[in-house]
Protein backbone atom coordinates (compact mmCIF):
# COMPACT_ATOMS: atom_id res chain seq x y z
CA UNK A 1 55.47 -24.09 -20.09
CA UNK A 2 59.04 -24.79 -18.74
CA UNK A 3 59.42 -26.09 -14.90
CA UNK A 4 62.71 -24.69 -13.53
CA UNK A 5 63.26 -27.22 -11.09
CA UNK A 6 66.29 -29.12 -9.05
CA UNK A 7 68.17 -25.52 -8.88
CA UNK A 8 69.82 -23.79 -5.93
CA UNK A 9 68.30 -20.31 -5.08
CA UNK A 10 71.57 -18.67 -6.15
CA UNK A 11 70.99 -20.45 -9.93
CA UNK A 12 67.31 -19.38 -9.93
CA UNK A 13 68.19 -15.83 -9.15
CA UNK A 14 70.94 -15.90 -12.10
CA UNK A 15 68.93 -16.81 -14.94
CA UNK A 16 65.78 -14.84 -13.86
CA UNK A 17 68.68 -11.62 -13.78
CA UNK A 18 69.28 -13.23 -17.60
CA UNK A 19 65.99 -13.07 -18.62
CA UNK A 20 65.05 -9.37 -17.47
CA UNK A 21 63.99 -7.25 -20.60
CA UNK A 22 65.75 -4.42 -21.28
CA UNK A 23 65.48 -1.91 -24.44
CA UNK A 24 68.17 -2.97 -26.85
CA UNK A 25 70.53 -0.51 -28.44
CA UNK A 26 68.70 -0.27 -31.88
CA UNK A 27 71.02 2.39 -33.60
CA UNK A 28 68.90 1.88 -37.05
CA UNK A 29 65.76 3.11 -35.12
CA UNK A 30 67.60 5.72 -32.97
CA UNK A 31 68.94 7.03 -36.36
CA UNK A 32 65.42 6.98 -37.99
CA UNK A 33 63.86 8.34 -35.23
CA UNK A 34 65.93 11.42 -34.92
CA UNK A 35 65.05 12.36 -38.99
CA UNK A 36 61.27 12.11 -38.07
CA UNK A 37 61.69 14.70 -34.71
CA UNK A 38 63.90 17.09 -36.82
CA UNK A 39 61.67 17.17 -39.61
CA UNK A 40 58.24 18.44 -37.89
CA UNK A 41 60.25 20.70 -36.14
CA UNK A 42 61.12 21.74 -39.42
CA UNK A 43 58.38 21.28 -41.22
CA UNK A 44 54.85 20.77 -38.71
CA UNK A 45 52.13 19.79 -40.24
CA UNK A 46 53.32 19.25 -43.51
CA UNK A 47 55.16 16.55 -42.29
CA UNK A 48 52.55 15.08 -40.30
CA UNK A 49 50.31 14.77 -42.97
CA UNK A 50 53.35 13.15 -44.92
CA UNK A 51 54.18 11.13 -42.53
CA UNK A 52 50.59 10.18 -42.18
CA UNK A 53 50.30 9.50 -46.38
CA UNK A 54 53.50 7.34 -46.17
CA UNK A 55 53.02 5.00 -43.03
CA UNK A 56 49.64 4.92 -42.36
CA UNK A 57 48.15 5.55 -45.74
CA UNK A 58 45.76 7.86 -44.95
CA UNK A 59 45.49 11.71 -46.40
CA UNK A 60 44.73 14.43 -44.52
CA UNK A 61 43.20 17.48 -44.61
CA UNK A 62 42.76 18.25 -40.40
CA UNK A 63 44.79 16.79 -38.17
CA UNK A 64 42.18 17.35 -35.76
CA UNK A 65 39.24 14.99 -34.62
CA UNK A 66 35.91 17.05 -35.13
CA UNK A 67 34.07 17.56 -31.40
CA UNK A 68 31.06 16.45 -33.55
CA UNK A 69 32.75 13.23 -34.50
CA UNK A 70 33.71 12.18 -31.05
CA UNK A 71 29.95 13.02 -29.70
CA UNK A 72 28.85 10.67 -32.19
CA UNK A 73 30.75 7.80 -31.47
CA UNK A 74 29.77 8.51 -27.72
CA UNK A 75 25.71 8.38 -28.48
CA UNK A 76 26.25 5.26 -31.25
CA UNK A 77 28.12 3.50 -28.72
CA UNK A 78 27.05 0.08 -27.20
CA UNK A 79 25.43 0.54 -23.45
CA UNK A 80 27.12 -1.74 -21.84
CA UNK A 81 30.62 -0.37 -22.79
CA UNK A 82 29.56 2.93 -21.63
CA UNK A 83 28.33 1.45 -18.20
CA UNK A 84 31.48 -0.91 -18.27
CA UNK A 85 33.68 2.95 -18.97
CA UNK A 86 31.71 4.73 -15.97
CA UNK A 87 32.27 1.80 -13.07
CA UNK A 88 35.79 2.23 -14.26
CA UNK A 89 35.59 5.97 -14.25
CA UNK A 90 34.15 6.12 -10.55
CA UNK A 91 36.62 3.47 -9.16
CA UNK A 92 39.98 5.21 -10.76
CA UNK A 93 38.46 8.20 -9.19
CA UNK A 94 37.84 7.44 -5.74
CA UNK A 95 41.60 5.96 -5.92
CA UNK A 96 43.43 8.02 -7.23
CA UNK A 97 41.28 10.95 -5.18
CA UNK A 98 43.22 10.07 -2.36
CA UNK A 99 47.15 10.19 -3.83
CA UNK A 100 46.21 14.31 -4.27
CA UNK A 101 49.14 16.25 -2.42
CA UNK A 102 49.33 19.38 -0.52
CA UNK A 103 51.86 21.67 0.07
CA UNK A 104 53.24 22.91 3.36
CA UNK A 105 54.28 26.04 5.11
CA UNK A 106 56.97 25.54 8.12
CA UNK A 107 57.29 28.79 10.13
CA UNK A 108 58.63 26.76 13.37
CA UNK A 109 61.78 28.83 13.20
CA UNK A 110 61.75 32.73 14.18
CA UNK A 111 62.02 34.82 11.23
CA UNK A 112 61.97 31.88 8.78
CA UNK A 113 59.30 30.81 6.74
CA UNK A 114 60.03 27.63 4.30
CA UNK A 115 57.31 25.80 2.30
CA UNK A 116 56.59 23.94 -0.49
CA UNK A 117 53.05 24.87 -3.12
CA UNK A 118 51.74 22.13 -5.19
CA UNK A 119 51.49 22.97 -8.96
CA UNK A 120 49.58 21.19 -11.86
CA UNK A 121 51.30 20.78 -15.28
CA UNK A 122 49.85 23.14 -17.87
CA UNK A 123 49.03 20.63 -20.19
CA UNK A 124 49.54 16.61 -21.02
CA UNK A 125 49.89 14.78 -24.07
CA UNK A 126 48.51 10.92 -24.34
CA UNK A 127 49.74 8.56 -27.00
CA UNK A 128 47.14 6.30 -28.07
CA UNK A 129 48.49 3.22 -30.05
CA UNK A 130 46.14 2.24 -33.34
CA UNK A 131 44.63 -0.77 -34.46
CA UNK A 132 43.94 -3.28 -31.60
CA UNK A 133 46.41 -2.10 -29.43
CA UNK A 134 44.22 1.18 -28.61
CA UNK A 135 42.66 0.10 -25.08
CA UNK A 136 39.70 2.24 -23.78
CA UNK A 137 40.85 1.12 -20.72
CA UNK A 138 44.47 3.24 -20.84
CA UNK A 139 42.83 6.38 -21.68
CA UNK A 140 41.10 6.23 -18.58
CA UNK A 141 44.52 5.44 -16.65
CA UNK A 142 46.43 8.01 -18.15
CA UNK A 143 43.38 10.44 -18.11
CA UNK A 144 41.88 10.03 -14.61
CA UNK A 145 44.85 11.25 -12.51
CA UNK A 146 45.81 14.07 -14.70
CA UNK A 147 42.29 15.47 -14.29
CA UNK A 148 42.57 15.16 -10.61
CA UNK A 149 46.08 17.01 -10.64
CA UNK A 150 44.47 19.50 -12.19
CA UNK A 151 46.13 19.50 -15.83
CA UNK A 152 44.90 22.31 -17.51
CA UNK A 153 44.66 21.14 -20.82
CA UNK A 154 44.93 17.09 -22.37
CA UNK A 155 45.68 16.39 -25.94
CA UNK A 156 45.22 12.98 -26.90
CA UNK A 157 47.21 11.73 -30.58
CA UNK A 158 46.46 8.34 -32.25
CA UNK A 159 47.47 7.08 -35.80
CA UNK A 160 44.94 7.61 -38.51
CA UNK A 161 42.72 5.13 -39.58
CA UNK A 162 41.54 4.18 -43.13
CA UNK A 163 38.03 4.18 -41.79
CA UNK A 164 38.02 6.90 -39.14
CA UNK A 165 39.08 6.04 -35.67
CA UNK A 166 37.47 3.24 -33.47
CA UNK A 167 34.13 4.29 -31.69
CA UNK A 168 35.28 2.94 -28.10
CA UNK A 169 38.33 4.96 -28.53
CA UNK A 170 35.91 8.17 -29.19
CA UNK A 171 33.66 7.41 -26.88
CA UNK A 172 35.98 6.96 -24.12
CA UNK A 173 37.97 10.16 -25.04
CA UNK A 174 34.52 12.02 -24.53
CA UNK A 175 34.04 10.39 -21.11
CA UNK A 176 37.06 10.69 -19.65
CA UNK A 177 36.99 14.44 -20.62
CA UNK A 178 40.28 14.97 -23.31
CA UNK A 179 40.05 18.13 -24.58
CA UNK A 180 41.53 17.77 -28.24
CA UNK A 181 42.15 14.56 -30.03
CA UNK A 182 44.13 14.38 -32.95
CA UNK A 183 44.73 11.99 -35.91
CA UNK A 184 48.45 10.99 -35.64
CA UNK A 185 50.55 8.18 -34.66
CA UNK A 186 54.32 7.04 -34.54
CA UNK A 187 57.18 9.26 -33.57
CA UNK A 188 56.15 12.03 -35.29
CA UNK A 189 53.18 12.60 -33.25
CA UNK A 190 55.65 12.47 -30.41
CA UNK A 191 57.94 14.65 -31.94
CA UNK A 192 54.29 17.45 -32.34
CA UNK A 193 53.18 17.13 -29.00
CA UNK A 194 57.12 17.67 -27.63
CA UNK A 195 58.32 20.77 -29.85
CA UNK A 196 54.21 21.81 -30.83
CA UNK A 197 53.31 22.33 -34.76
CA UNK A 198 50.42 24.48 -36.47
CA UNK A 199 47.80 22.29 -34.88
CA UNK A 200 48.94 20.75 -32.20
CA UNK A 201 49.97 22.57 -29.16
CA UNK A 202 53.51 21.55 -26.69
CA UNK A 203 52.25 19.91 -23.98
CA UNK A 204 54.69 19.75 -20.70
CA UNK A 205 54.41 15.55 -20.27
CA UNK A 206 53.74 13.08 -22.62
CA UNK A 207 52.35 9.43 -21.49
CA UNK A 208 50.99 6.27 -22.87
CA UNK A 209 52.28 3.47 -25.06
CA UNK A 210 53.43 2.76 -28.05
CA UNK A 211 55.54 0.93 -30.31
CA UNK A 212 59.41 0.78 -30.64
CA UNK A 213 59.77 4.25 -32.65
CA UNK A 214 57.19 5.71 -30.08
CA UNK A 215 59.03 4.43 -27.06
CA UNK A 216 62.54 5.97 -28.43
CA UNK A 217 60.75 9.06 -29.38
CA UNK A 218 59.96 9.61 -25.97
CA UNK A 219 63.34 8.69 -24.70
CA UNK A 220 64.64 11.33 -27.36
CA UNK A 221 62.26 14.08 -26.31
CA UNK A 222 62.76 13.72 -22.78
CA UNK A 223 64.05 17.12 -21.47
CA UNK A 224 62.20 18.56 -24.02
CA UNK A 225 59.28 17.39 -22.36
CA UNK A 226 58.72 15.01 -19.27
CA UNK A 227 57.28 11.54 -19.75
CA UNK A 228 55.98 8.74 -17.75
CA UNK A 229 58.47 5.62 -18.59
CA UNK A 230 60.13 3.54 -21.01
CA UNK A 231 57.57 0.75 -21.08
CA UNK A 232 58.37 -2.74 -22.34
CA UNK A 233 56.05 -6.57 -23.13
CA UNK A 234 53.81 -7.04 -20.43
CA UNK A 235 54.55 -9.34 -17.31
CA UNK A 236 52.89 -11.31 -14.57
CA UNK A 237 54.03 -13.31 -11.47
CA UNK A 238 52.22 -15.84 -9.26
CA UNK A 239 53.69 -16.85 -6.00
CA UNK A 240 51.17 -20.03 -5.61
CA UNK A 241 50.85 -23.07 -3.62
CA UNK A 242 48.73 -26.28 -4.27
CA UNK A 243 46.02 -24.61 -2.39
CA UNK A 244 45.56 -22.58 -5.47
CA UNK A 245 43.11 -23.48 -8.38
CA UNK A 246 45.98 -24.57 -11.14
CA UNK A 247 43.18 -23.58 -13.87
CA UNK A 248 42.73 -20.34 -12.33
CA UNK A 249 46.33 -19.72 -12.15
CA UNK A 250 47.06 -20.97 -15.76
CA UNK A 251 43.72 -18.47 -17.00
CA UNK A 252 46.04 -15.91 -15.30
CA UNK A 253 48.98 -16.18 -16.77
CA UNK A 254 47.82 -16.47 -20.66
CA UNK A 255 46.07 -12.82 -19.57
CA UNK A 256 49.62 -11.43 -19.91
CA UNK A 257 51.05 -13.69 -22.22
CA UNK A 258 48.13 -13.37 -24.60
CA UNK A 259 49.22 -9.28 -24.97
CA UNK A 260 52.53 -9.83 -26.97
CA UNK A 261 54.94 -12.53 -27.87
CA UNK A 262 57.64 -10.84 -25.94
CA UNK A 263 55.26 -11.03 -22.93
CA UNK A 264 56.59 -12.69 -19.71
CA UNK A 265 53.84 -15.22 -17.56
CA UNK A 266 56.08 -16.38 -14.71
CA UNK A 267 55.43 -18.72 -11.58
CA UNK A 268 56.99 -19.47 -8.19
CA UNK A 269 56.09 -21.89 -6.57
CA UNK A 270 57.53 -24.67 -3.73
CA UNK A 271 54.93 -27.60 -5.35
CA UNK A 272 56.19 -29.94 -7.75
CA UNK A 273 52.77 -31.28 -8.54
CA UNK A 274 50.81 -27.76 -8.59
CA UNK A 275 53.87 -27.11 -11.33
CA UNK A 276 53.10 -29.00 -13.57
CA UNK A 277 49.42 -28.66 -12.95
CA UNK A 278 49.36 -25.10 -13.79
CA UNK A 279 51.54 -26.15 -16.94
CA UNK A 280 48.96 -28.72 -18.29
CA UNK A 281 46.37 -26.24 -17.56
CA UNK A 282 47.98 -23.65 -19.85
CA UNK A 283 48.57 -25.89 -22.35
CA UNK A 284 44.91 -26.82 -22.32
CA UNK A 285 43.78 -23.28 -22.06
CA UNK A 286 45.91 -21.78 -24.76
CA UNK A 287 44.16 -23.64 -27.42
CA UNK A 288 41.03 -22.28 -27.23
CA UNK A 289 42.01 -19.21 -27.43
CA UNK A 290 41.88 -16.23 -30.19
CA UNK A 291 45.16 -14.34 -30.11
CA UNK A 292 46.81 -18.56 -29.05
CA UNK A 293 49.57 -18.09 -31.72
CA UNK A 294 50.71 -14.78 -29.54
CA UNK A 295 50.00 -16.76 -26.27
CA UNK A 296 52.00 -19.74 -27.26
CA UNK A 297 54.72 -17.72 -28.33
CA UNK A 298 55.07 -15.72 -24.94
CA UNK A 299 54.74 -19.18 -23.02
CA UNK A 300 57.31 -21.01 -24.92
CA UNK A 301 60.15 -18.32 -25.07
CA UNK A 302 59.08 -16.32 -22.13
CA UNK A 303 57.75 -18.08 -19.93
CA UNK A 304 58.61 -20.52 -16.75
CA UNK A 305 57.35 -21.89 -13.61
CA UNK A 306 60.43 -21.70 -10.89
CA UNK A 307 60.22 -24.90 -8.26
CA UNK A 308 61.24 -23.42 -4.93
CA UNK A 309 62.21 -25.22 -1.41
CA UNK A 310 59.74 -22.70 0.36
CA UNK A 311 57.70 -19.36 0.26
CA UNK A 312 60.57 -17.50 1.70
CA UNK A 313 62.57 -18.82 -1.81
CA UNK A 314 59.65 -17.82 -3.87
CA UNK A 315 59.31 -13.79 -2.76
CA UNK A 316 63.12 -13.49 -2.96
CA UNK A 317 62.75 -15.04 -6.21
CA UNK A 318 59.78 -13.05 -7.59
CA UNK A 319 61.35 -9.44 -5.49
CA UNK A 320 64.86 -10.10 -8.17
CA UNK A 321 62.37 -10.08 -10.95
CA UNK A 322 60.36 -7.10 -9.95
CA UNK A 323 56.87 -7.93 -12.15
CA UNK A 324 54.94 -5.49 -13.71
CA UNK A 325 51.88 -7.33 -11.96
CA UNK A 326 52.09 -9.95 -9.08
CA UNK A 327 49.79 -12.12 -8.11
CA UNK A 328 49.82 -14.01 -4.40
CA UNK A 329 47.61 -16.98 -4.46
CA UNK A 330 48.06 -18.10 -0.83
CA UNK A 331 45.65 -18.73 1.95
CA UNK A 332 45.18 -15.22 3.78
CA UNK A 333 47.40 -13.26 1.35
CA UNK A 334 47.18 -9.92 2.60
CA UNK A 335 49.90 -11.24 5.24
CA UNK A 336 52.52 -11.21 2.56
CA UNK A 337 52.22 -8.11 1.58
CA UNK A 338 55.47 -6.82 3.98
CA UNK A 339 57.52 -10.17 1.69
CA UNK A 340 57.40 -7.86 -1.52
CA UNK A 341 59.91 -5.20 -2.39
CA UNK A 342 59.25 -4.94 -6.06
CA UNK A 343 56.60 -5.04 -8.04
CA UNK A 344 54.53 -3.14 -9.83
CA UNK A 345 50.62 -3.81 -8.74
CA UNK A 346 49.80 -6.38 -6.31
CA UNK A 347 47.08 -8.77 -6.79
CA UNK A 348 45.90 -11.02 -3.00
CA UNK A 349 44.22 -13.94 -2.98
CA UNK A 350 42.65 -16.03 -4.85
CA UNK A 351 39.82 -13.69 -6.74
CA UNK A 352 42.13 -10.96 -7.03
CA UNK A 353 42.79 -11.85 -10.98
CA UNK A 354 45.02 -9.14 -12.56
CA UNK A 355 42.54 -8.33 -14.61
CA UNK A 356 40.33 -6.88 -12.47
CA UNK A 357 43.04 -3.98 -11.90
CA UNK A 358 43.62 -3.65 -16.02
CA UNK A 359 40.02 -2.27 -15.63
CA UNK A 360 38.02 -1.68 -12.70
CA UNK A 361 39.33 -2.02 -9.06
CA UNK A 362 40.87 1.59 -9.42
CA UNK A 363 44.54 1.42 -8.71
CA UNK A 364 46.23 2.49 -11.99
CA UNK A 365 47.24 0.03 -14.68
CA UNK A 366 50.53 1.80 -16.56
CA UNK A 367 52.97 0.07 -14.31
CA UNK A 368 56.88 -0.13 -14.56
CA UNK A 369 58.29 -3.64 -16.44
CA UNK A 370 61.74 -4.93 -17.51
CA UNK A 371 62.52 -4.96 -13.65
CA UNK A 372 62.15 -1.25 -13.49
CA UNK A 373 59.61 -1.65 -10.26
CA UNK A 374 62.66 -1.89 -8.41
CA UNK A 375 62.57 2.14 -8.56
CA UNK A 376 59.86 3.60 -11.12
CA UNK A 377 56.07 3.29 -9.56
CA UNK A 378 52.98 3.29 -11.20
CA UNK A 379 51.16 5.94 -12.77
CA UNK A 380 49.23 8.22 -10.50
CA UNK A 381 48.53 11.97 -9.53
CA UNK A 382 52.13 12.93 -8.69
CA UNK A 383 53.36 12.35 -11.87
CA UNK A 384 51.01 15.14 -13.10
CA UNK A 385 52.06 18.26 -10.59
CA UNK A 386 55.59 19.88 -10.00
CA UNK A 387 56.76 20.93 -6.78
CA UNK A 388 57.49 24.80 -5.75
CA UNK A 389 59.90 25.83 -2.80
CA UNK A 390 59.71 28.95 -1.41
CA UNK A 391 61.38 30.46 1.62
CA UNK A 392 61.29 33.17 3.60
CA UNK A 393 63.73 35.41 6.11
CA UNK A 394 63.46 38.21 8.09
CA UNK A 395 66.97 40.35 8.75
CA UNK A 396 67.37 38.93 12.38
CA UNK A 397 67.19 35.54 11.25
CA UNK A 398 69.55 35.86 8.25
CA UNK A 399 71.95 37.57 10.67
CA UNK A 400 71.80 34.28 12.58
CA UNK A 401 72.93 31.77 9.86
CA UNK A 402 75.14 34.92 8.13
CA UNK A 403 78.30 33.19 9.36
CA UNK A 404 77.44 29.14 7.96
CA UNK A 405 76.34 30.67 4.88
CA UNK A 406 78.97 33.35 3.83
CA UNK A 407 81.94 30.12 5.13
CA UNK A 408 80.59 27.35 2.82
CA UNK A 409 80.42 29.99 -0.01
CA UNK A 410 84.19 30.74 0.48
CA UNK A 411 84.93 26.79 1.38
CA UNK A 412 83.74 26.85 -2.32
CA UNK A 413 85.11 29.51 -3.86
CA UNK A 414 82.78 32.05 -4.74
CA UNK A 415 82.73 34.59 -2.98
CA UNK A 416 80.02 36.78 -4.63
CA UNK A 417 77.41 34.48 -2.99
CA UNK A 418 78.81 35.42 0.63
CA UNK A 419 78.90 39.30 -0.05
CA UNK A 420 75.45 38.66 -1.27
CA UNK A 421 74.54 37.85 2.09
CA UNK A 422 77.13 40.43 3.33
CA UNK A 423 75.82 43.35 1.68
CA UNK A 424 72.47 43.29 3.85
CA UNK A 425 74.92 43.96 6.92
CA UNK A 426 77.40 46.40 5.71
């Protein structure tokens, strides 16, 4: 792994700006894209099932996951992934429990009541990717704090598979409590859920992952529809010092990297020697392991370990990258926590290994990358409700305010919204 060393903090913070992800302008794909969204608007299920023949060669009579089929997988699957499912279950609960709003009614003012109600989306679409990219783990994350909302109804689409879908996928559908699940992937199940077909009913928000056509889908459909974020290759920061465990650190960073080739491990830290400890230990580490090609891929062109003069260096450092996950390895870590501006999820101390948030501590795991933590936030009830305004006047009080209101109407020249106002006087 590469040790950016010898560099000025002003050099540091230019090539980590370099290296930020962003989505590329793939006209090709924007193009294709747009076909596959105007053609099941056209065309619905037909062109599902089409699409469903021609990418993931499967044919299709129901786009629609039998109830029966998804009980099944739930009773056939292993115990200890349904135990596994339920701790993570009960901790995303009692987290996300406590981000559920309220509304408010202000009557301080005579004659004026103002307020604000608290309104669940109707119903939420979830994009499950196929193949081994379809974590159990995500349908819980996008799941949990919709239910808590209140979402009325949740439709979960993921690509066909030659031999039926995966049994932890059905199984964790059932216990996270998605109402209809249905058998297609890519942007045209995007494209369904947005604008609705035969089967498969509009939904008001779509989230979840997916590939390149999936993520410009999204990006096409939004306005149509409302969805959580562009989301690109994982990422982790470590702010560490040598009184960090280097193999620890290194296990930490090949969590992330092992995810995609495009995925970003990064390190600050102001030891020399735990540098290139940590980058021995990954080099160790990554042979052993099953996806290593991936891993070694995401190290070599993604990765680096920044040499700092101090901690001070290292958060400014690691706040202009703005991680999808961050990890402080310090000695009493929780008094950093003020140091960070951006970042997606924050992981203190030593034990706190990002993977324990991808599936059990609670707080949610579809987090902003590409730098986009300096203003998206992770996924969590409020993404699930809109917000209502009302207000209320009685004559005396509009009477009061009957001179502001009817001047800035003429300031800006229309003058039908000041004899509005005008009209309950005359």
């Amino acid at each position: 792994m590469k040790i950016l060393k010898n560099q000025t903090l002003d050099q540091l913070l230019e090539q980590v700006d370099r290296q930020t992800d962003q989505q590329a302008n793939q006209p090709d794909v924007e193009a294709t894209v747009s076909d596959i969204i105007s053609n099941v608007i056209k065309n619905g299920d037909e062109a599902l099932k089409a699409y469903s023949r021609k990418f993931d060669k499967v044919e299709q009579d129901n786009l629609r996951v039998p109830q029966a089929d998804i009980d099944a997988a739930f009773e056939a699957a292993d115990d200890d992934l349904i135990d596994a499912l339920n701790l993570a279950k009960a901790n995303i609960i009692s987290y996300h429990q406590k981000e559920i709003q309220n509304g408010f009614v202000d009557a301080e003012q005579p004659g004026v009541v103002r307020g604000e109600k608290i309104m669940p989306l109707a119903a939420v679409g979830l994009y499950v990717p196929g193949g081994t990219a379809a974590y159990p783990s995500s349908i819980l994350m996008n799941v949990i704090p919709a239910k808590l909302a209140g979402v009325g109804k949740i439709v979960m689409v993921t690509p066909p598979q030659k031999d039926g879908i995966g049994q932890a996928v059905l199984a964790t559908a059932k216990i996270a409590g998605i109402d209809e699940v249905y058998q297609v992937g890519g942007a045209q199940a995007i494209a369904a859920l947005a604008y609705g077909t035969e089967s498969i009913p509009r939904v008001d928000k779509i989230t979840g992952p997916g590939n390149i056509f999936v993520a410009i889908a999204k990006k096409q459909v939004f306005g149509q529809v409302d969805i959580d974020m562009i989301a690109g290759p994982s990422e982790i920061g470590v702010i560490a010092d040598d009184s960090a465990d280097a193999k620890n650190v290194a296990a930490d960073l090949l969590s992330q990297a092992e995810h995609d080739k495009l995925a970003r491990p990064m390190m600050v830290t102001p030891s020399e020697q735990f540098a290139q400890a940590v980058s021995d230990e990954i080099d160790r580490q990554v042979k052993t392991l099953p996806r290593r090609e991936i891993a070694s891929a995401s190290v070599a062109n993604k990765g680096f370990i920044a040499v700092v003069d101090n901690l001070d260096d290292a958060f400014t450092v690691m706040n202009a990258i703005s991680p999808e996950h961050l990890e402080i390895e310090l000695a009493d870590a929780v008094q950093y926590l003020n140091q960070i501006k951006n970042a997606g999820s924050v992981f203190l101390g030593y034990n706190a290994s990002e993977p324990v948030g991808d599936y059990v501590a609670g707080p949610n795991h579809i987090l902003p990358t590409g730098g986009t933590a300096r203003f998206f936030s992770p996924l969590g009830v409020s993404d699930f409700v809109k917000r209502i305004q009302f207000v209320s006047y009685s004559k005396s009080a509009l009477k009061k305010e009957e001179k502001a209101i009817t001047t800035l109407a003429r300031v800006e020249g229309l003058e039908a919204h000041a004899r509005a106002v005008e009209a309950r006087f005359n």
